[in-house]
C-alpha atoms as a PDB file:
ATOM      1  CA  UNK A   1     -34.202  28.183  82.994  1.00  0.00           C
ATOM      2  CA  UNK A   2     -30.897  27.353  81.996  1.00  0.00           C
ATOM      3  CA  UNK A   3     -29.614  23.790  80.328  1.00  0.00           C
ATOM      4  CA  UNK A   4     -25.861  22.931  81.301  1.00  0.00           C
ATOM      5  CA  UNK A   5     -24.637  20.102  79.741  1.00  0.00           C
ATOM      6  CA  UNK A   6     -23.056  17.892  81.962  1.00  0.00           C
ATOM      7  CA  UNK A   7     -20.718  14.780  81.588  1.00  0.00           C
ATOM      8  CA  UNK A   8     -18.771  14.914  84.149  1.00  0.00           C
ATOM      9  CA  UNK A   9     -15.735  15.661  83.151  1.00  0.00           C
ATOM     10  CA  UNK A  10     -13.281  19.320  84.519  1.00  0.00           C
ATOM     11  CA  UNK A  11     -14.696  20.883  81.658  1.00  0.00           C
ATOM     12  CA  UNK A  12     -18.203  20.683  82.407  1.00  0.00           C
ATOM     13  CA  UNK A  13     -17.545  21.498  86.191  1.00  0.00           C
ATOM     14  CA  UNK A  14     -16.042  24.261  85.264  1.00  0.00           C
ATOM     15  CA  UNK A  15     -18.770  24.714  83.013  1.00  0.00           C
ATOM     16  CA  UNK A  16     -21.202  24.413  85.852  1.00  0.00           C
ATOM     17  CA  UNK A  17     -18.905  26.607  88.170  1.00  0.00           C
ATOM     18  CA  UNK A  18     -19.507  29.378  85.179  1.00  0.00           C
ATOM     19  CA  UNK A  19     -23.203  29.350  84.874  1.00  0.00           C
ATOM     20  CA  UNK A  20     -23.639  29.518  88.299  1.00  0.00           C
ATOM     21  CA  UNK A  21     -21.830  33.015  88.277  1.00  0.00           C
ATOM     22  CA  UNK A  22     -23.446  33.762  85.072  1.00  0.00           C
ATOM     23  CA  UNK A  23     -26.582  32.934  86.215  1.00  0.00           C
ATOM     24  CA  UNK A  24     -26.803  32.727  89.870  1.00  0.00           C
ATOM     25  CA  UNK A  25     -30.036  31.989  91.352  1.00  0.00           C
ATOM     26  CA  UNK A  26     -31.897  30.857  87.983  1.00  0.00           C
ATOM     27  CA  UNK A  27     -33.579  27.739  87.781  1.00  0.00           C
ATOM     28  CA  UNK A  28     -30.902  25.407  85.607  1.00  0.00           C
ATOM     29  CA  UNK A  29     -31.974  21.540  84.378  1.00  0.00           C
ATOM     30  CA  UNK A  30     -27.984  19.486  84.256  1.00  0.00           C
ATOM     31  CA  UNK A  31     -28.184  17.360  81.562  1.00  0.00           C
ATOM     32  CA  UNK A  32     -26.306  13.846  80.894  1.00  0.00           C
ATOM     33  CA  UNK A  33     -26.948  12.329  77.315  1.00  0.00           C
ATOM     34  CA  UNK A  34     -26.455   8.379  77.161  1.00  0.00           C
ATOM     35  CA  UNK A  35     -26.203   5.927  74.330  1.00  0.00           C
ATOM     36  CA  UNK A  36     -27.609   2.470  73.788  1.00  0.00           C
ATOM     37  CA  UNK A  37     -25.350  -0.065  73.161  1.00  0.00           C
ATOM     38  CA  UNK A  38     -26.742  -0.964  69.961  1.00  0.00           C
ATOM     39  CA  UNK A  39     -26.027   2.737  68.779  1.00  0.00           C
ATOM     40  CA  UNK A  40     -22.111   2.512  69.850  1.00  0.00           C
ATOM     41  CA  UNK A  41     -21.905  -0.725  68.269  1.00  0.00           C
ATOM     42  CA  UNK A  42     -23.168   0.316  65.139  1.00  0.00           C
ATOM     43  CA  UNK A  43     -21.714   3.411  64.700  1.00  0.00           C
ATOM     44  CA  UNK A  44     -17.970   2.599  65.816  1.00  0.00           C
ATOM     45  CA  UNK A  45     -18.614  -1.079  63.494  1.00  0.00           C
ATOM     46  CA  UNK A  46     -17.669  -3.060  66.484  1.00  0.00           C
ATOM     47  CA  UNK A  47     -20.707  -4.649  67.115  1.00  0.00           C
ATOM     48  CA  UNK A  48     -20.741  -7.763  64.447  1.00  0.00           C
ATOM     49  CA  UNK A  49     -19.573 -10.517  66.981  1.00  0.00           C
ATOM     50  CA  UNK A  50     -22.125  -9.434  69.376  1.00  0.00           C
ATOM     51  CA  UNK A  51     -25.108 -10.640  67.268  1.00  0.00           C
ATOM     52  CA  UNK A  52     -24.946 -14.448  68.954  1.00  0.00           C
ATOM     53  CA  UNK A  53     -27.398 -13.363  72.116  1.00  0.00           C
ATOM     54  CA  UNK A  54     -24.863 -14.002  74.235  1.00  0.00           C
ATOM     55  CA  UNK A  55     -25.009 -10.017  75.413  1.00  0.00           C
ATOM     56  CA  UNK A  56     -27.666  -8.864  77.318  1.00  0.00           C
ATOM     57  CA  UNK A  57     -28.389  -5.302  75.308  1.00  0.00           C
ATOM     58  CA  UNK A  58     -30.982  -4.372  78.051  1.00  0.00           C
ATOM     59  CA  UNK A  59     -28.669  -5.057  80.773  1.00  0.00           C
ATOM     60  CA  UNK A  60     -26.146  -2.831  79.746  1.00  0.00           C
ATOM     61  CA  UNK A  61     -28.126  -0.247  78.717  1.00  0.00           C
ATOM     62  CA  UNK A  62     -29.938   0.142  81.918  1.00  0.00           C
ATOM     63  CA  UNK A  63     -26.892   0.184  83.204  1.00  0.00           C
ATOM     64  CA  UNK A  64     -25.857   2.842  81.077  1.00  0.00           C
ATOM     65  CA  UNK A  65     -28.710   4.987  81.901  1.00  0.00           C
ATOM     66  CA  UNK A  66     -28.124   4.509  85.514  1.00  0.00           C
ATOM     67  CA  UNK A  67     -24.956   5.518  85.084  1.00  0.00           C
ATOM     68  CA  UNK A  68     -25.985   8.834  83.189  1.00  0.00           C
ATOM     69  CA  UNK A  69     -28.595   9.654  86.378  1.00  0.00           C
ATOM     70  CA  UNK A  70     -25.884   9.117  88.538  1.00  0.00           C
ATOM     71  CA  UNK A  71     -23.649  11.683  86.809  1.00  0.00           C
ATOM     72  CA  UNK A  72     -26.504  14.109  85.884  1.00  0.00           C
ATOM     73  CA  UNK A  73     -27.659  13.836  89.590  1.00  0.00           C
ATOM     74  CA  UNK A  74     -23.783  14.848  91.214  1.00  0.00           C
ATOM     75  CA  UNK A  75     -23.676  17.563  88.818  1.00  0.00           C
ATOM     76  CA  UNK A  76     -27.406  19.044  89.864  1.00  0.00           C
ATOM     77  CA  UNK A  77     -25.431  19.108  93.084  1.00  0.00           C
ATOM     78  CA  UNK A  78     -22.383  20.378  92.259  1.00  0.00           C
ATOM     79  CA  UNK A  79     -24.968  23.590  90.451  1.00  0.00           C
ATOM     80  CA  UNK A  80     -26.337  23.604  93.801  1.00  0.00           C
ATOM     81  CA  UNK A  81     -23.635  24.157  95.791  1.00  0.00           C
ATOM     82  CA  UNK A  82     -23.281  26.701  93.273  1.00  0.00           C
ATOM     83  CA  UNK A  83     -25.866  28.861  93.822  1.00  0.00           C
ATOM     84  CA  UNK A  84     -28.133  27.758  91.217  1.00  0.00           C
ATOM     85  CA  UNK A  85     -31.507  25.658  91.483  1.00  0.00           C
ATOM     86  CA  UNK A  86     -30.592  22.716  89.526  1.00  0.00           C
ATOM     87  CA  UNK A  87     -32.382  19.257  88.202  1.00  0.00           C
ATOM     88  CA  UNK A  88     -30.838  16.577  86.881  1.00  0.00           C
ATOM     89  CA  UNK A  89     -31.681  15.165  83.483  1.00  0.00           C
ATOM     90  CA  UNK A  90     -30.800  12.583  81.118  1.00  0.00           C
ATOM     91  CA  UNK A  91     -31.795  11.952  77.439  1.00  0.00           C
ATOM     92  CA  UNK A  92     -30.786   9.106  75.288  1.00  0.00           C
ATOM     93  CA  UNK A  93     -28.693  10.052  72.083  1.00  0.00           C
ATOM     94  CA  UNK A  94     -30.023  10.769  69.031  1.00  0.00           C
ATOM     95  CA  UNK A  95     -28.437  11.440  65.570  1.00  0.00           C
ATOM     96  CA  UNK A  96     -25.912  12.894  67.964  1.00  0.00           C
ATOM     97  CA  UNK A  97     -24.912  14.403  71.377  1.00  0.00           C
ATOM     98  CA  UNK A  98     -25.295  17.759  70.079  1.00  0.00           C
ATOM     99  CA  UNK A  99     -29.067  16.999  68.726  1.00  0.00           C
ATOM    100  CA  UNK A 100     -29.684  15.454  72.012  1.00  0.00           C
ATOM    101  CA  UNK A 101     -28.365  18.960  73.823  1.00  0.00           C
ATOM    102  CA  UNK A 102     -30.504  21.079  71.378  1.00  0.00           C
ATOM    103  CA  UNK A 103     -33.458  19.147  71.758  1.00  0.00           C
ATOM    104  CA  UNK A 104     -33.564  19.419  75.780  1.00  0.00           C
ATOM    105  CA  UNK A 105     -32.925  22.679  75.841  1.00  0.00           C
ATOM    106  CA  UNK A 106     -36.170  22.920  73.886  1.00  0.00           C
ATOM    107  CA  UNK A 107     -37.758  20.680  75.861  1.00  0.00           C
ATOM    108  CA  UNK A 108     -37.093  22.599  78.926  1.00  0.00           C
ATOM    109  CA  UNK A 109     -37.501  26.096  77.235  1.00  0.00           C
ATOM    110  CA  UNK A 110     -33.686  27.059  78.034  1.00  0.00           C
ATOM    111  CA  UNK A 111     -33.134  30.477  77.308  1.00  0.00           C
ATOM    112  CA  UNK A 112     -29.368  29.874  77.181  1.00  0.00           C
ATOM    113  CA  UNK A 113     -27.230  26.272  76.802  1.00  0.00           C
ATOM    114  CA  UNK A 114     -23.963  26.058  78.990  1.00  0.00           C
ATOM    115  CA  UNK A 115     -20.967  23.599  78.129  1.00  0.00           C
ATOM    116  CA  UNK A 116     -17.654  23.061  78.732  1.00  0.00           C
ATOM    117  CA  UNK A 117     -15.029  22.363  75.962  1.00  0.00           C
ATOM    118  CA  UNK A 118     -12.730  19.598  75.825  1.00  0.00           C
ATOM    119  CA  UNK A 119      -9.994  23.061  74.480  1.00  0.00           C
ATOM    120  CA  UNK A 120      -9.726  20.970  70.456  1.00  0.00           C
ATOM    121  CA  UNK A 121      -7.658  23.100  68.347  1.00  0.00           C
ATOM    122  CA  UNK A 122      -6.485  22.627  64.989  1.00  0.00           C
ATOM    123  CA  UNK A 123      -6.313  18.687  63.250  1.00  0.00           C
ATOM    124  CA  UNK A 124      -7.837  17.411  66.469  1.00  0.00           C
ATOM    125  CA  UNK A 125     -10.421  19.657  66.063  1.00  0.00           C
ATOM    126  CA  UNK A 126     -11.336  19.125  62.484  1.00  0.00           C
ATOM    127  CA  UNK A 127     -10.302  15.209  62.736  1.00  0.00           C
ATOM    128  CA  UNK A 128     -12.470  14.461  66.073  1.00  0.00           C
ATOM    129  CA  UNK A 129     -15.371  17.058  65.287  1.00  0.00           C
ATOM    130  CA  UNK A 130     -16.424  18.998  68.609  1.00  0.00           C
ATOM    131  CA  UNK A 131     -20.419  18.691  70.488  1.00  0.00           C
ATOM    132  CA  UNK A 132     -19.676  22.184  71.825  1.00  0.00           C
ATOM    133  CA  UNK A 133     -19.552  23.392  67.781  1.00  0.00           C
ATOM    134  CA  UNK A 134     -22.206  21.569  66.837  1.00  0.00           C
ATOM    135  CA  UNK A 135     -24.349  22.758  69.588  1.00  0.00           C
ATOM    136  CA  UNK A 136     -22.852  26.590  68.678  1.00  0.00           C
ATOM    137  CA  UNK A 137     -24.173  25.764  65.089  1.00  0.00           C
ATOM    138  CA  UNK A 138     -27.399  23.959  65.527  1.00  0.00           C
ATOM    139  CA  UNK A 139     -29.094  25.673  68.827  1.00  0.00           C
ATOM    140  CA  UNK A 140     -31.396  28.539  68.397  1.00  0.00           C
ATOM    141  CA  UNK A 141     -30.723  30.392  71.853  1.00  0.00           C
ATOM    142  CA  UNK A 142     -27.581  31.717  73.235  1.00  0.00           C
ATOM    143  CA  UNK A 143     -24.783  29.340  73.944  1.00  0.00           C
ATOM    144  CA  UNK A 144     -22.195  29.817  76.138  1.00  0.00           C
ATOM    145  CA  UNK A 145     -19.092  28.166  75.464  1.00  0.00           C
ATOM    146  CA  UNK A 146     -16.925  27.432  78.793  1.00  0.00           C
ATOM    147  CA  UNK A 147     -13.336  26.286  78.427  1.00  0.00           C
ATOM    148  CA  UNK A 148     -12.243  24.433  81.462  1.00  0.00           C
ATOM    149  CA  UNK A 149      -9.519  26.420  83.629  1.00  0.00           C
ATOM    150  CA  UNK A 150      -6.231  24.353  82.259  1.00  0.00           C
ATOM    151  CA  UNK A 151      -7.690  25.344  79.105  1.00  0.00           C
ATOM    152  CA  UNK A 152      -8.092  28.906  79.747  1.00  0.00           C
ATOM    153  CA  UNK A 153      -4.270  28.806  82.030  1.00  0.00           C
ATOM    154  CA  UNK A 154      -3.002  27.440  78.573  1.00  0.00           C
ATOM    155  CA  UNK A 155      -4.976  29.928  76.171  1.00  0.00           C
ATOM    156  CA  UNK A 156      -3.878  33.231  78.270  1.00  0.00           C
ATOM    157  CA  UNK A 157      -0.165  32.080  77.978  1.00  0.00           C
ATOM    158  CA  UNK A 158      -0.556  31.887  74.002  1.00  0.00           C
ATOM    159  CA  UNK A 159      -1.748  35.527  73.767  1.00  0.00           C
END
């Protein structure tokens, strides 16, 4: 079993393009973490005028979740398609996206984590922080690191 982290974005389908050569044929659970409202609105600060009940927290974060099924579902089929046999998953937040990576892939026993990277060099890197790093600190299995293929176009040019 393999966890891919999955948000939908060219990195992570490249990500998921990856694994599936990596690991073609192995079982593979595609993961989409979520947040609750609440938790963006507390930890971006943004959240004081909302306090009046005139938002419906549940609403939005069921839509939220939906909305992370929905992703983690097209990218168990894009791993598919792939050649892998894939699951979808979500998992709320927790301290933070990376925590909520690690703690899936124990959850699910992964013996390796796959991601994409958003290709953060430099300020950006150190200014924005980076899930993929934190997961490459934090995780106790392998982790492969998968930068998306304008990334890689970009990085073979440099050398």
């Amino acid at each position: 079993m393999i966890l891919i982290a999955y948000d939908g974005s060219k990195d992570a389908e490249t990500a998921i393009d990856d694994a599936a050569e990596l690991f073609g044929g192995e079982a593979a659970t595609v993961l989409c973490v979520w947040e609750s409202f609440v938790d963006v609105m507390a930890r971006t600060g943004a959240g004081l005028g909302f306090a009046d009940g005139t938002v419906n927290f549940e609403e939005i974060d069921n839509e939220s979740e939906a909305s992370a099924r929905e992703r983690a579902a097209e990218g168990a089929r894009r791993a598919e398609r792939a050649g892998l046999k894939a699951q979808p998953s979500v998992r709320i937040r927790e301290a933070t996206i990376a925590a909520a990576i690690v703690a899936e892939a124990d959850a699910v026993d992964a013996r390796a984590i796959v991601m994409g990277t958003r290709g953060l060099t430099g300020v950006k890197s150190l200014v924005l922080g980076s899930v993929s790093h934190a997961v490459l600190q934090h995780a106790d299995r392998p982790v492969v690191i998968v930068p998306s293929a304008d990334v890689a176009r970009e990085r073979h040019t440099h050398h």
